[in-house]
Protein backbone atom coordinates (compact mmCIF):
# COMPACT_ATOMS: atom_id res chain seq x y z
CA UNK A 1 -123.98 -98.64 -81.40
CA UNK A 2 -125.29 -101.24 -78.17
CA UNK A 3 -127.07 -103.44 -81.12
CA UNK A 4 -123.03 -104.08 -82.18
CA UNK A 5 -121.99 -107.48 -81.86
CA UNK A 6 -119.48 -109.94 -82.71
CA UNK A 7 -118.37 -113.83 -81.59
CA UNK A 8 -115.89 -113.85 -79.64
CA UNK A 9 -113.33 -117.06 -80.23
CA UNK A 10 -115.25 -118.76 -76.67
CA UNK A 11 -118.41 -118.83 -79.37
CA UNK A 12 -119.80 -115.69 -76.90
CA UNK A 13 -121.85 -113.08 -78.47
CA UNK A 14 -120.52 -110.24 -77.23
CA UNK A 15 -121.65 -106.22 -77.54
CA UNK A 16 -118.65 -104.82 -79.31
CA UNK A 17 -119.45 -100.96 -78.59
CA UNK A 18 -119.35 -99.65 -74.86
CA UNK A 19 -119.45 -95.85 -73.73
CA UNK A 20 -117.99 -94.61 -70.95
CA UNK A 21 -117.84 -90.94 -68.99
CA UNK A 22 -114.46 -89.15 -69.77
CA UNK A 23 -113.21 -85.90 -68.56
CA UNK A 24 -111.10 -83.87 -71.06
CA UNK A 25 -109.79 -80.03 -71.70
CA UNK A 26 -111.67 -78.15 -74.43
CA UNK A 27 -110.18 -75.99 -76.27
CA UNK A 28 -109.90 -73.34 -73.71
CA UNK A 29 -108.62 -75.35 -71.39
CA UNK A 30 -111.89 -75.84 -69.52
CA UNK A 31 -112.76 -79.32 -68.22
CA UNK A 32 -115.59 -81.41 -69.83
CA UNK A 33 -116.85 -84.74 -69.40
CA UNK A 34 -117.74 -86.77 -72.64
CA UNK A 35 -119.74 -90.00 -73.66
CA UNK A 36 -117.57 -91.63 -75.84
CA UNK A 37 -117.85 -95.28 -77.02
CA UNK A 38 -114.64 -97.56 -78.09
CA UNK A 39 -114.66 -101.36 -79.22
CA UNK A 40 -113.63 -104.21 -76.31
CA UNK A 41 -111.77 -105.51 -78.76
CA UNK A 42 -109.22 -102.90 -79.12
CA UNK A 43 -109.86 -100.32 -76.14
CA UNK A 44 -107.85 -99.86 -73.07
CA UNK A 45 -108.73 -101.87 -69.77
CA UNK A 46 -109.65 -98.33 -68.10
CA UNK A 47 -111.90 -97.63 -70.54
CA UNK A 48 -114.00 -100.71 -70.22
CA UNK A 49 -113.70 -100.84 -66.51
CA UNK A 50 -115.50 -96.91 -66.97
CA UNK A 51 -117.66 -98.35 -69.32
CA UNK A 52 -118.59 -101.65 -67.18
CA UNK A 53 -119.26 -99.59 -63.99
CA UNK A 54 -121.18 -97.00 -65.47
CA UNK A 55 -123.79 -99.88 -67.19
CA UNK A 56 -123.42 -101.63 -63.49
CA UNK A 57 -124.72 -98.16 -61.83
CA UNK A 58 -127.54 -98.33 -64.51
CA UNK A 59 -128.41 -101.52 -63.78
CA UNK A 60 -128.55 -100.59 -59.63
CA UNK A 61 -130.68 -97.16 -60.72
CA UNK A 62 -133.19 -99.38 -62.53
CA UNK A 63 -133.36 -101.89 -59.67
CA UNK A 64 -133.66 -99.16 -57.32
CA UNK A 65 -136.96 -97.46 -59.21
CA UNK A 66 -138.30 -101.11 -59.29
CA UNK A 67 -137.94 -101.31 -55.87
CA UNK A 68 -139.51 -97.93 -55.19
CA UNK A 69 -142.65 -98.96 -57.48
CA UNK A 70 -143.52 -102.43 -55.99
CA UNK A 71 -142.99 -100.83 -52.76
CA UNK A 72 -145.35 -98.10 -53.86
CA UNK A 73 -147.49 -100.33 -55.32
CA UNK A 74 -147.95 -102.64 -52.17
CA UNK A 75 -148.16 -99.56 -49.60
CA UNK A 76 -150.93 -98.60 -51.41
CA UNK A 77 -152.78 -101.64 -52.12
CA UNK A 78 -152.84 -103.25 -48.68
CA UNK A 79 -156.29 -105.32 -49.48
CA UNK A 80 -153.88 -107.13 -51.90
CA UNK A 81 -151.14 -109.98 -51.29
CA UNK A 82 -147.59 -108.35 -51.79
CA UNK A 83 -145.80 -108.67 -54.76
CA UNK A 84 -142.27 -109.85 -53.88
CA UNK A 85 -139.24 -108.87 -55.79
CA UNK A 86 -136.25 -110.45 -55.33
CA UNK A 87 -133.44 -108.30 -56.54
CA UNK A 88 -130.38 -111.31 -56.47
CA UNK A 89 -129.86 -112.23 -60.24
CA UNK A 90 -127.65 -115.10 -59.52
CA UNK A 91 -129.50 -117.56 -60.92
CA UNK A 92 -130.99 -115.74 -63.28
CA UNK A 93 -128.12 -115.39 -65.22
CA UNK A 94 -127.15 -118.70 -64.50
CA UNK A 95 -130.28 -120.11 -66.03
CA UNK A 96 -130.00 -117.72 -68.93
CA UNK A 97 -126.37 -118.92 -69.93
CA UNK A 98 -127.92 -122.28 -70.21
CA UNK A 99 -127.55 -123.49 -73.85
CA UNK A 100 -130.81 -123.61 -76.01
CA UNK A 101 -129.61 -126.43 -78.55
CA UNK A 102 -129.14 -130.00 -77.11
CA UNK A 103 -127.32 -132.27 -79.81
CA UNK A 104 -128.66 -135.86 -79.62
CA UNK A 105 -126.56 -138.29 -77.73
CA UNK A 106 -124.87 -141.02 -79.61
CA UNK A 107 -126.13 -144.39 -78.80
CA UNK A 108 -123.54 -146.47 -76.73
């Protein structure tokens, strides 16, 4: 369901499918908490403010185990120059929203 995509009318592609956490009743009235996955097209804003801050917190739990490696990795290799990791993805995505097509100017 994350490999669902669509254009959007901006010309974006855009992951259709996003999961979220939900808590609901069973059955038996007991309280669960569900994965369940709706379309941004059609879903409610709460839903895909869930589902956007629960794919932010995996983004910060990845960062955080990168973080913990190269640390690891440069405590324990002290003969070596550090690796550096810069965690600010600013221009990153900025460079990555860059188009990959230039159409030809037009002679004046």
């Amino acid at each position: 369901m994350r490999e669902n995509y669509y254009t959007d009318p901006q010309g974006r592609r855009v992951r259709a499918l996003h999961a979220a956490r939900v808590a609901l009743r069973s059955s038996d009235g007991a309280r669960v908490q569900k994965m369940l996955w709706d379309d941004i097209r059609s879903a409610s804003r709460e839903f895909i403010e869930r589902a956007f801050q629960l794919r932010r917190r995996q983004i910060v739990g990845d960062c955080k185990q990168l973080k913990t490696d190269v640390d690891s990795f440069n405590d324990n290799r002290p003969e070596q120059a550090p690796i550096q990791l810069l965690l600010d993805f600013t221009d990153d995505v900025a460079e990555a929203n860059q188009p990959t097509e230039y159409r030809p100017r037009k002679p004046r």
